[in-house]
Every structure is written in structure tokens, then in C-alpha cells.
Protein backbone atom coordinates (compact mmCIF):
# COMPACT_ATOMS: atom_id res chain seq x y z
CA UNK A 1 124.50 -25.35 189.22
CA UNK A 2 121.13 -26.43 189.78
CA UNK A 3 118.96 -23.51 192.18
CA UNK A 4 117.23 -25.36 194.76
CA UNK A 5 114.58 -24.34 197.49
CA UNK A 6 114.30 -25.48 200.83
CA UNK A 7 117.18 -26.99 203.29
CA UNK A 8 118.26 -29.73 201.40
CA UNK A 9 118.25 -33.25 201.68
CA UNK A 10 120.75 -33.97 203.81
CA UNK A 11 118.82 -31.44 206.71
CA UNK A 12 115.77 -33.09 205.89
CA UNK A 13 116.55 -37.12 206.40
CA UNK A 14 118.44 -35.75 210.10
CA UNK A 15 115.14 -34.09 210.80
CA UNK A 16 113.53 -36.69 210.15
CA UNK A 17 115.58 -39.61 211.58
CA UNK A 18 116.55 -37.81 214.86
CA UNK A 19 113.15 -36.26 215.48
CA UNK A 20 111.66 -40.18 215.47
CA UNK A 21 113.87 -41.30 218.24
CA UNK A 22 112.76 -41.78 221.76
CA UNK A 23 116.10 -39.91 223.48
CA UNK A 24 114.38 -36.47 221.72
CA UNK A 25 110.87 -37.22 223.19
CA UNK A 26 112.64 -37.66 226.83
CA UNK A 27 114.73 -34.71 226.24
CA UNK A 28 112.01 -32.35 225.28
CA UNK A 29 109.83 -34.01 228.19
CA UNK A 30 112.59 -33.22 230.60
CA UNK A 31 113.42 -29.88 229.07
CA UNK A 32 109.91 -29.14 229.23
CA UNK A 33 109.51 -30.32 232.99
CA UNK A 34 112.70 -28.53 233.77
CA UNK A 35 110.31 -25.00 232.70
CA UNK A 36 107.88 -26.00 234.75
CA UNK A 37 109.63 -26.47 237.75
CA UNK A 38 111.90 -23.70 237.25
CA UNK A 39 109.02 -21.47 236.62
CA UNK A 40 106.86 -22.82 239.92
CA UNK A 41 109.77 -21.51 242.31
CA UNK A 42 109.96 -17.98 240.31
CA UNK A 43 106.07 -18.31 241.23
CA UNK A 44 106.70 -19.15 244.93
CA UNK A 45 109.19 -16.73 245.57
CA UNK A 46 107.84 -13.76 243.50
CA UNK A 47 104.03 -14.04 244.38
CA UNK A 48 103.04 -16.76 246.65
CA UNK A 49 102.19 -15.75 250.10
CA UNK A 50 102.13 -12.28 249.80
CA UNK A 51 98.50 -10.28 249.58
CA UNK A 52 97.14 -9.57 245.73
CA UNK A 53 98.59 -6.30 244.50
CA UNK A 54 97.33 -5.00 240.90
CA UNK A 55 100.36 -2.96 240.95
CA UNK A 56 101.77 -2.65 237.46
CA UNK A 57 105.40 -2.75 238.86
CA UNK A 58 104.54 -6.13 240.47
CA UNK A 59 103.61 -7.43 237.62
CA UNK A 60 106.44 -6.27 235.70
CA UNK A 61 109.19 -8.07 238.00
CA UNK A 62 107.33 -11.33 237.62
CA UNK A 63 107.42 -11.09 234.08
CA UNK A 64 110.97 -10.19 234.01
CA UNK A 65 111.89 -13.39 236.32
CA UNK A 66 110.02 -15.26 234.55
CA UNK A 67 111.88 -14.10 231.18
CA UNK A 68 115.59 -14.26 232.34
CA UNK A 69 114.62 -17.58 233.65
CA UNK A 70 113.46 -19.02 230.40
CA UNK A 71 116.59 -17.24 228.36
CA UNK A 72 118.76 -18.65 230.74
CA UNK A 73 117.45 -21.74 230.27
CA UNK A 74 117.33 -21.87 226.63
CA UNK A 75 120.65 -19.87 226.54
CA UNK A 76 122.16 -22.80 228.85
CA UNK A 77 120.28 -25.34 226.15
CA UNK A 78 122.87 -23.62 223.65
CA UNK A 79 125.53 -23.65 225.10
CA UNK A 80 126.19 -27.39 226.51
CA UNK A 81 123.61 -29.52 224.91
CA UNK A 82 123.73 -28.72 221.51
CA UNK A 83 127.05 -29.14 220.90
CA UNK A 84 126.75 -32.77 222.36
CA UNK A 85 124.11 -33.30 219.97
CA UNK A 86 126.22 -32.11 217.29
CA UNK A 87 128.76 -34.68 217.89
CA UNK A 88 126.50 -37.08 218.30
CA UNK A 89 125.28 -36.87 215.12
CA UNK A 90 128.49 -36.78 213.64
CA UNK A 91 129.04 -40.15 215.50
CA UNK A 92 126.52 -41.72 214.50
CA UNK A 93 126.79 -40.39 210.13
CA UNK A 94 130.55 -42.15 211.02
CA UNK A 95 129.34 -44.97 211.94
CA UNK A 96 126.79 -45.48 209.01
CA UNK A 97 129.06 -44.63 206.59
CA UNK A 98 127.55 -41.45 205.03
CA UNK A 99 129.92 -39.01 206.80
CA UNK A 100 131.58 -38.78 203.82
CA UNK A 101 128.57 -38.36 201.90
CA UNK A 102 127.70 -34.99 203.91
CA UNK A 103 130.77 -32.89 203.35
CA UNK A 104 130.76 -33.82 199.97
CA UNK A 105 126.69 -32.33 199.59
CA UNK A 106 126.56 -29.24 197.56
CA UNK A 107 125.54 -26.43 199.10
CA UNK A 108 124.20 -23.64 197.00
CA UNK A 109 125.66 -19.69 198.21
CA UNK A 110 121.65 -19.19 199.18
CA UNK A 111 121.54 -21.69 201.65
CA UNK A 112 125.17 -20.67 203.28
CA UNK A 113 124.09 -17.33 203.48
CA UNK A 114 120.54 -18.20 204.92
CA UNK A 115 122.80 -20.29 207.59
CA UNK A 116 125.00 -17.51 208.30
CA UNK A 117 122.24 -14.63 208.92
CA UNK A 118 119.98 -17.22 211.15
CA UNK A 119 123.14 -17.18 213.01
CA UNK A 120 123.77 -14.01 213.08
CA UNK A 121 120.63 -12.84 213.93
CA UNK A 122 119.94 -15.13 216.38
CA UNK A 123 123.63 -14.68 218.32
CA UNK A 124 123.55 -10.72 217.91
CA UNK A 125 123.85 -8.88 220.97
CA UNK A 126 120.83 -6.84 221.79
């Protein structure tokens, strides 16, 4: 079997193809906007209004609002959105005909295991 470097073909014409399509500038616009907002009301209720403090501990719970709400937002990201990407793509290989052609792609035991550990690290608990 030939050794081969990099994600493979198959990875690289999605990436390609789905990153080009105007639904993935709108959802990273509205993903993006979604931050914002989401990040203005951790503002409003963790600093705004009240007198400036350079208190340490202050600081420290706006930082840590402001981190569980990002995680939760990427963690919610995770868990309902990409798995309705997922099948969308699916879908849509169907519907061109080259379903077929992707479980039939040879993956090389490198780039399963790669797969695997970017899960694995990613998913661990901390």
C-alpha cells in the first residue's frame, strides 16, 4: 500500500466544495454574531453599572463567564449542528453519485489513528 501524507482526497474536495458555499458564510456570520451578543450580556451583567474595581477576583469571574459561555457555545455547536451537517453531506455525496465512491476510499492505519486521537483528545474529560 502506497504511504500517503496529508488528509486525503476525499477530505480535501469536501473542504473545498462546502467551504465555497454561501450557507457556511451565513452560518459562521451568525455563529459569530451569536458570540457577540452572548458575550455583550455576560458584559452587562458582570461589569456594567457597577464602579471600576482592579480587584483580581473581579476580573477572574468575568473571565470565567466569559469562558463557560464560549464552551457552551461551541460545546452546543457539537452537539446539534454538526451532526446535521454530517448528514447533509451524506445527502448531498447520495445525490451526486459518489457516495459509493467514499466508503470505498482507502484509508491508510496513519490517518485512522490520527482520526481517532483528534477525537480522543479533543472529547477527553478534563
Amino acid at each position: 500500500m502506497q504511504l500517503r501524507s496529508g488528509l486525503g482526497p476525499v477530505f480535501a474536495n469536501e473542504w473545498l466544495s462546502t467551504s465555497r458555499r454561501w450557507q457556511m458564510y451565513a452560518a459562521r456570520s451568525l455563529f459569530v454574531s451569536g458570540l457577540l451578543i452572548a458575550l455583550y450580556f455576560v458584559y452587562h451583567s458582570q461589569v456594567a453599572g457597577r464602579p471600576r474595581v482592579n480587584d483580581l477576583a473581579a476580573y477572574a469571574r468575568v473571565g470565567q463567564a466569559f469562558c463557560q459561555m464560549i464552551m457552551g457555545a461551541q460545546l452546543g455547536l457539537v452537539l446539534l449542528i454538526v451532526p446535521a451537517f454530517t448528514a447533509g453531506a451524506i445527502c448531498t455525496q447520495k445525490a451526486q453519485g459518489s457516495l459509493l465512491h467514499l466508503f470505498v476510499t482507502d484509508l491508510s492505519n496513519a490517518q485512522g489513528q490520527r482520526a481517532f486521537w483528534v477525537i480522543w483528545v479533543d472529547l477527553r474529560p478534563a
